[in-house]
C-alpha atoms as a PDB file:
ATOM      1  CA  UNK A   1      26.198-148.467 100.936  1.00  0.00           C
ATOM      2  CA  UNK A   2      23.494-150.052 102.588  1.00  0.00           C
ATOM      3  CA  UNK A   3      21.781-153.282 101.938  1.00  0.00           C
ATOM      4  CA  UNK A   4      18.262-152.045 101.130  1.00  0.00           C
ATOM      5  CA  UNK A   5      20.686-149.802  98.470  1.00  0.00           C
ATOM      6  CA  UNK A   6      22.365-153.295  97.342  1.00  0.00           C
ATOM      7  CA  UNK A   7      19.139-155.003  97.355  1.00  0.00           C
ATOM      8  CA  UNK A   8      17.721-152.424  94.772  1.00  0.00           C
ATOM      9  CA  UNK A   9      21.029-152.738  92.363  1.00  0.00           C
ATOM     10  CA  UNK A  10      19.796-156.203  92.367  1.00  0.00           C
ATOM     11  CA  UNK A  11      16.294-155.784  91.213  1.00  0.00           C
ATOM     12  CA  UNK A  12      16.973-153.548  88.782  1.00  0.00           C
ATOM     13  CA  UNK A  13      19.585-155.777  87.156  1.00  0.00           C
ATOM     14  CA  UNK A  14      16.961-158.466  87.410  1.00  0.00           C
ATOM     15  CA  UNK A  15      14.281-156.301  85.797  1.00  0.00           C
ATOM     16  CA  UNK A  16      16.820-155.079  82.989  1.00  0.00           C
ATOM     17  CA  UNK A  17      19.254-158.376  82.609  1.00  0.00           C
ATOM     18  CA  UNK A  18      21.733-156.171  82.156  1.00  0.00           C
ATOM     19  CA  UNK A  19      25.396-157.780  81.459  1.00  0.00           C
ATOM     20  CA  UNK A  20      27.182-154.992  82.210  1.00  0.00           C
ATOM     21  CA  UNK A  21      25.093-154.029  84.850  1.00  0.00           C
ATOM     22  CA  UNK A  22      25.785-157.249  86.280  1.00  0.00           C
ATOM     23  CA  UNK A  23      29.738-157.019  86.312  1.00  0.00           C
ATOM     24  CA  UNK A  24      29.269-153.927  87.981  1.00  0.00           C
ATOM     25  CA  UNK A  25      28.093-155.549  90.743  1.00  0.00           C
ATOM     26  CA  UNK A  26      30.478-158.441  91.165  1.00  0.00           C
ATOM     27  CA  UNK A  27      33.335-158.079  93.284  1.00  0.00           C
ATOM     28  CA  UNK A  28      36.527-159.644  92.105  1.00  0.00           C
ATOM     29  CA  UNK A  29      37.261-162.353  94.207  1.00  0.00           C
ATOM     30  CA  UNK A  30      33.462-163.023  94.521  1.00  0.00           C
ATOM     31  CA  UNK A  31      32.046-166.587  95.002  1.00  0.00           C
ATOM     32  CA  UNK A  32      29.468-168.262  93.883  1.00  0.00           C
ATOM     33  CA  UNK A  33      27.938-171.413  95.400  1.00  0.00           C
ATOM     34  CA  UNK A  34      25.691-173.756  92.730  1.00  0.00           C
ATOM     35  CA  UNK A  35      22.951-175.802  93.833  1.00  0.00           C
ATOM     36  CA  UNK A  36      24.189-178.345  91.227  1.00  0.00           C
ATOM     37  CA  UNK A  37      28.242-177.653  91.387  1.00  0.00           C
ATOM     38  CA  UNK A  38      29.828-179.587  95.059  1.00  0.00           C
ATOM     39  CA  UNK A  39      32.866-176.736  94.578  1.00  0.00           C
ATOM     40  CA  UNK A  40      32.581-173.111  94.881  1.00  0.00           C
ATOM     41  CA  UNK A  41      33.200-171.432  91.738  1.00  0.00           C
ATOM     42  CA  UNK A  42      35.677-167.793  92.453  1.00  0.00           C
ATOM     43  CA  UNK A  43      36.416-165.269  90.911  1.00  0.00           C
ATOM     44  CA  UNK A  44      34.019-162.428  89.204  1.00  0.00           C
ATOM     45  CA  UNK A  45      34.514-164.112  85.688  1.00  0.00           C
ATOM     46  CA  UNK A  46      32.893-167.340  86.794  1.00  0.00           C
ATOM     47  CA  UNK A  47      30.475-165.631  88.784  1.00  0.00           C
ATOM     48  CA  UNK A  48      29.106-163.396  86.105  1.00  0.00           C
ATOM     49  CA  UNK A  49      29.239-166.635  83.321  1.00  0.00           C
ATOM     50  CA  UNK A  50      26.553-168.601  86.294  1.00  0.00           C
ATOM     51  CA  UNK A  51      24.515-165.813  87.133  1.00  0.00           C
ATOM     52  CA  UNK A  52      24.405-164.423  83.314  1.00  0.00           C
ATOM     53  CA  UNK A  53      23.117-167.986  82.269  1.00  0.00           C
ATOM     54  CA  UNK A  54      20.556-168.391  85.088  1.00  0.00           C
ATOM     55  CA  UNK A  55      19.680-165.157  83.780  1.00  0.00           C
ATOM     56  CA  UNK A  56      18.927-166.645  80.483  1.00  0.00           C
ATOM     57  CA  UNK A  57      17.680-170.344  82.154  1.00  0.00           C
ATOM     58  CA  UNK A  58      15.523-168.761  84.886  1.00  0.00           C
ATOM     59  CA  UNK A  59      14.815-165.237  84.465  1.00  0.00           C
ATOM     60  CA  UNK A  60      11.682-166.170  82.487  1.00  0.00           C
ATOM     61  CA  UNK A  61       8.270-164.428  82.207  1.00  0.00           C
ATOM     62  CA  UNK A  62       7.219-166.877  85.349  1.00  0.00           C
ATOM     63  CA  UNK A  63      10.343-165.928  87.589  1.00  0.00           C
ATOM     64  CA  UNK A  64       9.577-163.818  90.857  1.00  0.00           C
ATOM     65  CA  UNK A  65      11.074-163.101  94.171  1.00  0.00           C
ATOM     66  CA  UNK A  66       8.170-164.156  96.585  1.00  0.00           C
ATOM     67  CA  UNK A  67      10.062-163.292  99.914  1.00  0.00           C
ATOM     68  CA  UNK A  68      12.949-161.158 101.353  1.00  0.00           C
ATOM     69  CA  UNK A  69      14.381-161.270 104.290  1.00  0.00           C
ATOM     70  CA  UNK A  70      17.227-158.473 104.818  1.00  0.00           C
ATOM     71  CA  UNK A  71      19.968-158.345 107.376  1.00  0.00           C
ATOM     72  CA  UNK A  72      21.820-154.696 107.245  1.00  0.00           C
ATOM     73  CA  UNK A  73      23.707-155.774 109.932  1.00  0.00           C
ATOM     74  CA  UNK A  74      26.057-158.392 107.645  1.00  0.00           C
ATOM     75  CA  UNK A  75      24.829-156.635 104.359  1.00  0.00           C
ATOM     76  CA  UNK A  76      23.194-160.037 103.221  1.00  0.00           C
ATOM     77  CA  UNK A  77      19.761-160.808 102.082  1.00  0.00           C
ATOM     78  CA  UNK A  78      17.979-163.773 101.365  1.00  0.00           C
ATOM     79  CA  UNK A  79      15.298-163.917  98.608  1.00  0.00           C
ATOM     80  CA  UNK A  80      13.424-166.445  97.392  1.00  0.00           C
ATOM     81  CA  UNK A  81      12.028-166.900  93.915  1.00  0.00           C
ATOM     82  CA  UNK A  82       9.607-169.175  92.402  1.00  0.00           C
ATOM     83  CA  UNK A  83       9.499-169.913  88.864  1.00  0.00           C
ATOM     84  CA  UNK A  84       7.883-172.358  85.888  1.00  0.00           C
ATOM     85  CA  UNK A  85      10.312-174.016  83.888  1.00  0.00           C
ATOM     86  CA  UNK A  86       9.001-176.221  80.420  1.00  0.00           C
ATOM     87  CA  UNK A  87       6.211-177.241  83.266  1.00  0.00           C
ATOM     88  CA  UNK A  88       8.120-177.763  86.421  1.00  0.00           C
ATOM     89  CA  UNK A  89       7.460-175.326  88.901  1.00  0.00           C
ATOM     90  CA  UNK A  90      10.948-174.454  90.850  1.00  0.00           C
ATOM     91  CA  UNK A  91      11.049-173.218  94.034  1.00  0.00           C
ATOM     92  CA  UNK A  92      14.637-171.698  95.470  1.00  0.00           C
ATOM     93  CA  UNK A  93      16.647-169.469  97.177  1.00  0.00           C
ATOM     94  CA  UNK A  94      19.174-166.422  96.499  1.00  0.00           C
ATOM     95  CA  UNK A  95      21.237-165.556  99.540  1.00  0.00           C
ATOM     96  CA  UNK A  96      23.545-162.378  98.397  1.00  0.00           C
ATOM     97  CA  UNK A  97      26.167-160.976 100.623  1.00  0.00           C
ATOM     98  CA  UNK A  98      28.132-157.570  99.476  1.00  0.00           C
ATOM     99  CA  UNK A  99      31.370-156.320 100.726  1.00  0.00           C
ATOM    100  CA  UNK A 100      31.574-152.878 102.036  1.00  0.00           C
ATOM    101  CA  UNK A 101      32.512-151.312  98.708  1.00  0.00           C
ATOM    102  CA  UNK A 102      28.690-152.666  98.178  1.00  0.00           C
ATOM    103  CA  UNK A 103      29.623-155.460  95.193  1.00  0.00           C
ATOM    104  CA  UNK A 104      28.452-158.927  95.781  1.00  0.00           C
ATOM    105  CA  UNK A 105      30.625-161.113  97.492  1.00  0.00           C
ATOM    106  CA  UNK A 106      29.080-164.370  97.890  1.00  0.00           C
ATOM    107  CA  UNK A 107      25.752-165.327  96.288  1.00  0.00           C
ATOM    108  CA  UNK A 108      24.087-168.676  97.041  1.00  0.00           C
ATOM    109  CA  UNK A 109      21.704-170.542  95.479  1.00  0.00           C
ATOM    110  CA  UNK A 110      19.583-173.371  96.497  1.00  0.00           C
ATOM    111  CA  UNK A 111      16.973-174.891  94.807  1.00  0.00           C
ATOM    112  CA  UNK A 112      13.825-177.418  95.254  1.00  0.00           C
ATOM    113  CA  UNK A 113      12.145-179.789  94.605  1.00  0.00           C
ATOM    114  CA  UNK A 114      14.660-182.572  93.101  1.00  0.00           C
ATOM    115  CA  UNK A 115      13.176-183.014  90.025  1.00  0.00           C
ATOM    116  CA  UNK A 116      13.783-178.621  89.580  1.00  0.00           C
ATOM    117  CA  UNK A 117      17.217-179.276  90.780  1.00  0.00           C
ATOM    118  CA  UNK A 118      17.781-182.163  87.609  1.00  0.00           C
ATOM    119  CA  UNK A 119      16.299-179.561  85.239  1.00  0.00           C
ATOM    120  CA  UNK A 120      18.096-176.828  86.418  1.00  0.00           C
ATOM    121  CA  UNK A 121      21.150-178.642  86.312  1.00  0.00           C
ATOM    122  CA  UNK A 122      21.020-179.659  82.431  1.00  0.00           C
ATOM    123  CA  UNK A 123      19.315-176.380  81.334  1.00  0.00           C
ATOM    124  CA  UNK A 124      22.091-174.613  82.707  1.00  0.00           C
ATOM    125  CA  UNK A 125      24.517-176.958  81.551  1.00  0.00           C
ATOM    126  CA  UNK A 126      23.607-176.275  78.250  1.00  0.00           C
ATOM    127  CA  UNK A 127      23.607-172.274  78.406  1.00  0.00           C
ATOM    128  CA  UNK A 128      27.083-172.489  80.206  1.00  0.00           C
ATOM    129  CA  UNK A 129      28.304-175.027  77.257  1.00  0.00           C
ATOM    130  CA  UNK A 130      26.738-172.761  74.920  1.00  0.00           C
ATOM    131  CA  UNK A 131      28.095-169.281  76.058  1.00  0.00           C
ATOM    132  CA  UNK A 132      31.404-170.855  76.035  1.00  0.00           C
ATOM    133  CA  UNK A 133      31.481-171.692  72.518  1.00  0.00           C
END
């Protein structure tokens, strides 16, 4: 599957917030790397718990992708979003990478400025804590 294929999986999942649609798309042994967590975090049930909360946390009204920049060469892409959140406006970056069976493999995220990064962290602290329990 190719990444422009890949890419549009993704954007409909973010248009829809699917869950299901989003474990579809995870590969088992997938990683995820936190702008907030030092570790990596494996495995597609972690995976799916992060990116199923920043769906909740950041997949607002205000959230957009304002740039892509796709590699088909090592199925990647890297999309950045921007995004209000209770007043601070959060700037950051997805960088996806799929396997050849086309599920996501490694997904990045990095966020600005520091002050997004602190409320990031604790709002997604709280939907983790929450989903959890």
């Amino acid at each position: 599957m190719s990444t422009a294929a890949n890419l549009k999986i993704w954007h409909d999942h973010m248009a829809r917030k699917s869950e299901t649609g989003l474990s579809d798309q995870i590969a088992d042994d997938a990683v995820f790397h936190s702008p907030v967590v030092h570790t990596p975090q494996k495995g597609a049930p972690i995976v799916i718990a992060y990116l199923s909360a920043a769906d909740v946390v950041l997949g607002n009204e205000s959230f957009r992708y304002v740039r892509e920049i796709v590699d088909e060469n090592e199925n990647m892409a890297m999309l950045e979003f921007e995004l209000d959140l209770d007043g601070i406006h959060v700037n950051g970056v997805d960088i996806i990478t799929w396997n050849d069976d086309g599920k996501i493999q490694d997904f990045k995220v990095m966020v600005r400025p520091l002050k997004a990064i602190n409320k990031v962290w604790e709002e997604m602290g709280k939907m983790l804590e929450k989903m959890k329990g």
